[in-house]
Every structure is written in structure tokens, then in C-alpha cells.
C-alpha atoms as a PDB file:
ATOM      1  CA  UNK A   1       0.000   0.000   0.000  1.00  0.00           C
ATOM      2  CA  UNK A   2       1.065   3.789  -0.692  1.00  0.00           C
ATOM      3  CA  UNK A   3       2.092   5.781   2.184  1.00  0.00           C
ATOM      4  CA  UNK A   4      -0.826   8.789   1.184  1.00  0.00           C
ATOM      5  CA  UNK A   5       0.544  10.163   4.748  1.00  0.00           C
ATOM      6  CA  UNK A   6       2.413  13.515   3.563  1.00  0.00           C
ATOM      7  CA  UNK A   7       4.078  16.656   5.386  1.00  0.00           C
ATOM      8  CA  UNK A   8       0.565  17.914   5.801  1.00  0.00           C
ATOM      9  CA  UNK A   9      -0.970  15.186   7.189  1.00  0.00           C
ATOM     10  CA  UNK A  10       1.483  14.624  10.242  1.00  0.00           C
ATOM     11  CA  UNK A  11       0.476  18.676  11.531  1.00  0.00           C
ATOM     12  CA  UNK A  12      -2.419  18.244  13.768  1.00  0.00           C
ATOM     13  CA  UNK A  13      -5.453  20.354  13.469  1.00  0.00           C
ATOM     14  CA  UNK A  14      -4.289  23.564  15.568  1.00  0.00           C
ATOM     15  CA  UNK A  15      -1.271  24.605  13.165  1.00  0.00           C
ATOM     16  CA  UNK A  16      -3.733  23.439   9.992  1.00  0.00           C
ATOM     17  CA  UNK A  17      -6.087  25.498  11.407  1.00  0.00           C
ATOM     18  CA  UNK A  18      -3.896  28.816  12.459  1.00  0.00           C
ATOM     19  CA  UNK A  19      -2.645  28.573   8.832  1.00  0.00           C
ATOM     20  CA  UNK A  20      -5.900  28.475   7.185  1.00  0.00           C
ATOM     21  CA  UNK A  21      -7.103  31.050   9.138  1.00  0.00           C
ATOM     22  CA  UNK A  22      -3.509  33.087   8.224  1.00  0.00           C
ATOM     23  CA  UNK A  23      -4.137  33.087   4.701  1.00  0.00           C
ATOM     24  CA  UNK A  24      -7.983  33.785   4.753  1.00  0.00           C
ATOM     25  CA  UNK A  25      -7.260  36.914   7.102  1.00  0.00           C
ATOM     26  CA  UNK A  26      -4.294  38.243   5.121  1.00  0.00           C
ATOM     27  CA  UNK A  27      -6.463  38.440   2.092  1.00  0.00           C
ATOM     28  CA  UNK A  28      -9.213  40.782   3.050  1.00  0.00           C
ATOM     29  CA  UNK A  29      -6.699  42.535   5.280  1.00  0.00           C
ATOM     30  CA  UNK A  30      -4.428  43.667   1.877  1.00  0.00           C
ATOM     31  CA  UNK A  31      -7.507  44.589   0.294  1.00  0.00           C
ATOM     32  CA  UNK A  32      -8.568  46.769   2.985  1.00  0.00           C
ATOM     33  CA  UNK A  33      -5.008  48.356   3.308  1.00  0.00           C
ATOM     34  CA  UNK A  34      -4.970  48.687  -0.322  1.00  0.00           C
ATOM     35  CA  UNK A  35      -8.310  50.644  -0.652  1.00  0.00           C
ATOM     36  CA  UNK A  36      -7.266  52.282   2.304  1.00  0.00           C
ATOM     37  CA  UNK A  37      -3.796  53.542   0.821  1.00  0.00           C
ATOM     38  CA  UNK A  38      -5.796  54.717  -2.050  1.00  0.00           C
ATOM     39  CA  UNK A  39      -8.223  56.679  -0.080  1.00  0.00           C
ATOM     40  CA  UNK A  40      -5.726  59.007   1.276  1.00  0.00           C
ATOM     41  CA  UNK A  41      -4.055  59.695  -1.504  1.00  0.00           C
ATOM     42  CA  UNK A  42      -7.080  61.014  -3.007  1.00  0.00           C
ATOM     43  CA  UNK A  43      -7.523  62.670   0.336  1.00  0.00           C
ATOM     44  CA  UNK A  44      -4.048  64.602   0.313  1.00  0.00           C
ATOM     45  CA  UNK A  45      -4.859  65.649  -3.689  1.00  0.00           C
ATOM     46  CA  UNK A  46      -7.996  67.352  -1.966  1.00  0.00           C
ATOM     47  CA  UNK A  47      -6.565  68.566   1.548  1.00  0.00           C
ATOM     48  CA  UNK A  48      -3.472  70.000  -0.853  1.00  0.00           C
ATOM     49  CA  UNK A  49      -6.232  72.141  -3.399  1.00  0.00           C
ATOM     50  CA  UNK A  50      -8.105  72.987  -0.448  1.00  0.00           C
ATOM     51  CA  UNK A  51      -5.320  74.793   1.365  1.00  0.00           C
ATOM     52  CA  UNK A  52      -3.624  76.654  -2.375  1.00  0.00           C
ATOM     53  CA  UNK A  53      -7.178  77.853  -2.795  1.00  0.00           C
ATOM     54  CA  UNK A  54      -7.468  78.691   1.148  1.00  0.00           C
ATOM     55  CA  UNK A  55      -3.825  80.535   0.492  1.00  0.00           C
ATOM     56  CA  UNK A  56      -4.848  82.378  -2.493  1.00  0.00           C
ATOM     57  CA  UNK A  57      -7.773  83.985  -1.043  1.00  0.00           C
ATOM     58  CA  UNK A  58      -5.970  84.710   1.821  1.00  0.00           C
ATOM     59  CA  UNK A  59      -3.397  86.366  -0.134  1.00  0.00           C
ATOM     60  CA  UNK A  60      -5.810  88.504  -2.236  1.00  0.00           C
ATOM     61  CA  UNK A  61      -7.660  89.983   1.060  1.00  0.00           C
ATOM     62  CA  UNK A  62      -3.993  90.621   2.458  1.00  0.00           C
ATOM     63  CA  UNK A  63      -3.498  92.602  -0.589  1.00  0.00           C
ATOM     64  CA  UNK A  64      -6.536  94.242  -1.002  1.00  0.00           C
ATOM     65  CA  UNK A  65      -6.656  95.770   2.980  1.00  0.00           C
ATOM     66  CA  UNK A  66      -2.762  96.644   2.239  1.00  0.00           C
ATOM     67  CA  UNK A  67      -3.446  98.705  -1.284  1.00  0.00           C
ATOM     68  CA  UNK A  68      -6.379 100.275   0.779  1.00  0.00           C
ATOM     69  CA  UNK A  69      -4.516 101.513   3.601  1.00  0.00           C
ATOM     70  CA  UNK A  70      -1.652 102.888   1.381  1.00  0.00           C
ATOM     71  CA  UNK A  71      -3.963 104.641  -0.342  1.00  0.00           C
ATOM     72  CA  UNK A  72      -5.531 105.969   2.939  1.00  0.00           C
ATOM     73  CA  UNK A  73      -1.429 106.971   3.510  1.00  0.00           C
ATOM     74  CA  UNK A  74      -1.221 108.738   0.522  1.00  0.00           C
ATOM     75  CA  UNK A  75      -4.832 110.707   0.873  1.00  0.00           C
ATOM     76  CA  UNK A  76      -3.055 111.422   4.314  1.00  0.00           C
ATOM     77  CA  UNK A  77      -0.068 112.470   3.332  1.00  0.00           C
ATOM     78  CA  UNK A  78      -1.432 114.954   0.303  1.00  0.00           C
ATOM     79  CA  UNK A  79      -3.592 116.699   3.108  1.00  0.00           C
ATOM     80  CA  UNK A  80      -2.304 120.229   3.309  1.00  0.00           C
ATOM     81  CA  UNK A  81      -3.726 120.377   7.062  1.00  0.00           C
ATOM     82  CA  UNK A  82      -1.260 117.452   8.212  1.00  0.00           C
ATOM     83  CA  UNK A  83       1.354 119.275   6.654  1.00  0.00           C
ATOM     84  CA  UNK A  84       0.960 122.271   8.603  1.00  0.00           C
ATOM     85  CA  UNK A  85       2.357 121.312  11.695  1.00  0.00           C
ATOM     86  CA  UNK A  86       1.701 124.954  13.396  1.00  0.00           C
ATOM     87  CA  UNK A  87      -2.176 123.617  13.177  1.00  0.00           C
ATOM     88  CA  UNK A  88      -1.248 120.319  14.864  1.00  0.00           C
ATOM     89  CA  UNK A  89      -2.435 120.981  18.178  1.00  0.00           C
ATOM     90  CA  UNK A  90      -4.544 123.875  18.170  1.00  0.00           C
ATOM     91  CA  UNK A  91      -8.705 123.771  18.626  1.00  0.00           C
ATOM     92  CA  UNK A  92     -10.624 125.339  15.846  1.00  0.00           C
END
């Protein structure tokens, strides 16, 4: 008679079982990880345009306020009353 008895057959049923349920949980668990590596790196392209268009507006109300207030410097600094500094401190 053939020995049918191979390398498999002389494990006992914990390590057959611990290795079936190895390779049945590393399956689902790469496929998670993979979907999950995906999903943040669609995340990051959106966090990343989020923030440059966060930054740009940002930016443009900097620069608006900042022309604004030079030009309040300049309307200042044309006033001919300002420039009189004998008028500084005297009540009309």
C-alpha cells in the first residue's frame, strides 16, 4: 500500500487550522489596506487644493486691505492740514 501520509498530514489540526485562518485573514486585510492607501491619496490631492485655494484667497484679502490703507497713507499724506504742523495741536 502507498504511504498517502504527507508533510501535511502529520500537523495536527491547531497549526492546519492557524494557517488556514492566516491566509484567509491576510487576504481581506491587503484589500482593505490597499483601498485604504488609495483613499488618502485622493484625500491629500484634496486637503493640498483645499489649502492653495485657502492661500490664495488669503493672499488677495492681504493685498486688497494693504493697497487700501496705502492709499488711505497717501490721501493722508497729500492733506495740506497734516502738513501744517503749526495747526497740529490747536482747537478750531
Amino acid at each position: 500500500m502507498i504511504n498517502l501520509k504527507g508533510k501535511n498530514n502529520q500537523l495536527g489540526l491547531t497549526p492546519k487550522l492557524v494557517a488556514l485562518l492566516l491566509v484567509f485573514a491576510c487576504i481581506p486585510t491587503m484589500v482593505v489596506a490597499y483601498i485604504g492607501y488609495d483613499a488618502t491619496t485622493d484625500m491629500e490631492e484634496g486637503v493640498g487644493t483645499r489649502f492653495e485655494a485657502t492661500a490664495i484667497s488669503l493672499a488677495d484679502k492681504v493685498d486688497r486691505n494693504l493697497f487700501e490703507r496705502y492709499g488711505d497713507v497717501q490721501a493722508f499724506a497729500s492733506n495740506r492740514i497734516v502738513q501744517e504742523r503749526y495747526n497740529w495741536y490747536t482747537q478750531e
